[in-house]
C-alpha atoms as a PDB file:
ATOM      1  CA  UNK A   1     -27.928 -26.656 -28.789  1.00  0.00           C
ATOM      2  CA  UNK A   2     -26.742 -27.392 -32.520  1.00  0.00           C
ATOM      3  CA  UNK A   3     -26.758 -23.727 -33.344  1.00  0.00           C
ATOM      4  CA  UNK A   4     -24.138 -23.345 -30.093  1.00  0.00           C
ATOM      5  CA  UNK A   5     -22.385 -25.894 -31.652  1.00  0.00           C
ATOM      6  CA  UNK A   6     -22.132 -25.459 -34.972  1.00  0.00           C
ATOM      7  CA  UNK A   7     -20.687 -21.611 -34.104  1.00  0.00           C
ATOM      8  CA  UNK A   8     -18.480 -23.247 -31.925  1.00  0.00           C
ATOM      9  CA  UNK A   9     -17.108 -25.502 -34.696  1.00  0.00           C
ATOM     10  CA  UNK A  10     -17.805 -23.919 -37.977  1.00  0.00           C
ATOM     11  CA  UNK A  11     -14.135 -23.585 -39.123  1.00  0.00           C
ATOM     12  CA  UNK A  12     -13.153 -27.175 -38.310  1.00  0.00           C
ATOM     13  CA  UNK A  13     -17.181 -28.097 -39.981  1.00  0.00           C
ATOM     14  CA  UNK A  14     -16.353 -25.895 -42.551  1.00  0.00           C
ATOM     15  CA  UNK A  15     -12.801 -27.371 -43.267  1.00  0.00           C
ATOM     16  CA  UNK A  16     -13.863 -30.916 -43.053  1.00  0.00           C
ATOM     17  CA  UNK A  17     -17.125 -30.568 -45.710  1.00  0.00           C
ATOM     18  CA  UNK A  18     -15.816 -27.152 -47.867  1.00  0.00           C
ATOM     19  CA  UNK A  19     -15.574 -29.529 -51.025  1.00  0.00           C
ATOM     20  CA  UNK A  20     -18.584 -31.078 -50.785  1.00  0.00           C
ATOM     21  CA  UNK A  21     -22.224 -30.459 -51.268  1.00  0.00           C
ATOM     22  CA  UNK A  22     -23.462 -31.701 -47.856  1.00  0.00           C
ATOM     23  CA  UNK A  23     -22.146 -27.863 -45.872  1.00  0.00           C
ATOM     24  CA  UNK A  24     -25.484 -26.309 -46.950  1.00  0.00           C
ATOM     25  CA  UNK A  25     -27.410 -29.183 -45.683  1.00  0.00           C
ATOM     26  CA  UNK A  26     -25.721 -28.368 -42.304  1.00  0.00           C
ATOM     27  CA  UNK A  27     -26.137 -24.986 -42.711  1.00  0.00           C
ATOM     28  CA  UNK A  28     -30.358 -25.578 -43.434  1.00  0.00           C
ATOM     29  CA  UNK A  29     -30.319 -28.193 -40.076  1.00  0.00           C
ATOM     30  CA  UNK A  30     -28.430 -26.627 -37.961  1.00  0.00           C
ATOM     31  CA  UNK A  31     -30.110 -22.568 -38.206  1.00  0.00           C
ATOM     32  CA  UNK A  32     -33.355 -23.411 -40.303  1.00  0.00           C
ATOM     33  CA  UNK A  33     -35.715 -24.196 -36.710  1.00  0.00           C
ATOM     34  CA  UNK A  34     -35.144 -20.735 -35.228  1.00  0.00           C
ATOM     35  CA  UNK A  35     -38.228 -18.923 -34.856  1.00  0.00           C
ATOM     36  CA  UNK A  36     -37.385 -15.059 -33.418  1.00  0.00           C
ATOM     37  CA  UNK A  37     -36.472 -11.626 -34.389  1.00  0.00           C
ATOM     38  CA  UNK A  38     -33.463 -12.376 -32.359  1.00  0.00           C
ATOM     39  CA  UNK A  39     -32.688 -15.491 -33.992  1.00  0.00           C
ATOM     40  CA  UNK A  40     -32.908 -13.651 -37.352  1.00  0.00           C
ATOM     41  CA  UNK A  41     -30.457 -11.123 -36.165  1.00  0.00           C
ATOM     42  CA  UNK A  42     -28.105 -12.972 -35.006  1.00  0.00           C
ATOM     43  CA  UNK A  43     -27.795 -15.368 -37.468  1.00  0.00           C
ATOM     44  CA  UNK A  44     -27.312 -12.880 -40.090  1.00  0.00           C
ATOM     45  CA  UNK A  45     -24.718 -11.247 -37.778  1.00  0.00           C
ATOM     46  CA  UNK A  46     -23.024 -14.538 -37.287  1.00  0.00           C
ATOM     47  CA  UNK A  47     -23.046 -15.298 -41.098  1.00  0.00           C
ATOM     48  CA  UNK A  48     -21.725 -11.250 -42.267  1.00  0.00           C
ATOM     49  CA  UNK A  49     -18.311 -12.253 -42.223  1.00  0.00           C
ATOM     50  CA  UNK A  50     -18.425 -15.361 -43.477  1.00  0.00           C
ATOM     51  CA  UNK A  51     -17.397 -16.805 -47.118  1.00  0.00           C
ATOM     52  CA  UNK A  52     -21.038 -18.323 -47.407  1.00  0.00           C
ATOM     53  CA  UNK A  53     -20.343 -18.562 -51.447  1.00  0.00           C
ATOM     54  CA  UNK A  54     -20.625 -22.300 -51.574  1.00  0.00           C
ATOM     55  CA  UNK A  55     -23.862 -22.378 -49.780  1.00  0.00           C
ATOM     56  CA  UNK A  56     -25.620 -18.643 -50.193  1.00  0.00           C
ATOM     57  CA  UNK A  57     -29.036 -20.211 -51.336  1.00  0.00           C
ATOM     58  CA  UNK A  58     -29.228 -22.381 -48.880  1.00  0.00           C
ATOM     59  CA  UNK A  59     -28.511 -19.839 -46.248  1.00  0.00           C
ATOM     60  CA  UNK A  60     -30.796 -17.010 -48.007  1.00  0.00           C
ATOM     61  CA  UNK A  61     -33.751 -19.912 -47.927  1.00  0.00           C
ATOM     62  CA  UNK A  62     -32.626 -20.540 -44.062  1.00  0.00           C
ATOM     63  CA  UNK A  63     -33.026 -17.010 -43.486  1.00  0.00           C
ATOM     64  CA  UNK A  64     -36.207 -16.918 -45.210  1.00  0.00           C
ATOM     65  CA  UNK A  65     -37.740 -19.907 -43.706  1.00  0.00           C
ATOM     66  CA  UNK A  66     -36.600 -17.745 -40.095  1.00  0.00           C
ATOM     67  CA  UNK A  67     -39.098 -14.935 -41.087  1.00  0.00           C
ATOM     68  CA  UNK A  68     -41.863 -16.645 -42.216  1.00  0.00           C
ATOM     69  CA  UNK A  69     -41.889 -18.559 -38.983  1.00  0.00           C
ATOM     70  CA  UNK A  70     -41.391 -14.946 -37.116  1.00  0.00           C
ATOM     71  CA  UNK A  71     -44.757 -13.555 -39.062  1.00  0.00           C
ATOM     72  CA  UNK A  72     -46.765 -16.613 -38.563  1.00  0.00           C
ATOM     73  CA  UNK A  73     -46.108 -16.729 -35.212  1.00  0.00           C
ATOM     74  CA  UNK A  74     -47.275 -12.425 -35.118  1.00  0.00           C
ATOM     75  CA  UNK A  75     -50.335 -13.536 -37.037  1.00  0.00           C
ATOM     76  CA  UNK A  76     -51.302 -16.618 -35.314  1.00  0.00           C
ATOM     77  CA  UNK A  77     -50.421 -15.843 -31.552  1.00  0.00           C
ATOM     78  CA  UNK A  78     -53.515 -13.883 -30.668  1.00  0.00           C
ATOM     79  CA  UNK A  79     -55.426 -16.567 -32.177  1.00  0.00           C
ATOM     80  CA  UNK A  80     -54.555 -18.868 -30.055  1.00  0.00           C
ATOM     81  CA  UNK A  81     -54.100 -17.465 -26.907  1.00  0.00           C
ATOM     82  CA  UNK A  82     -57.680 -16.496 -28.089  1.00  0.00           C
END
């Protein structure tokens, strides 16, 4: 639900916190739980054509944080259902 949200009010979100520090925070809370390969790709979609200057890092570590939960969940799967 805050992912729907926050797409649905980025601009205004973006508007309100652009000159502060706290955007990438939102940016980390908001997209850093997702957990599949379509997460990832939309995200990154979402995010293409977006000025993400003031908050790249955090996004890139977001983005990371979505693939290493993608391969743990490969790797550990089997194991459990095991």
């Amino acid at each position: 639900m805050l992912v729907d949200f926050s797409k649905q009010n980025y601009d205004e979100l973006y508007k309100r916190f652009e000159n502060t520090l706290m955007f990438k925070h939102f940016v980390e809370d908001a997209f850093g739980g997702l957990s599949t390969e379509k997460d990832l790709q939309e995200t990154i979609e979402y995010f293409k054509d977006k000025d993400v200057t003031r908050y790249k890092r955090a996004l890139n570590q977001t983005l990371d944080g979505i693939r290493a939960r993608i391969a743990y969940l490969k790797h550990s799967t089997s194991d459990i259902e095991t």
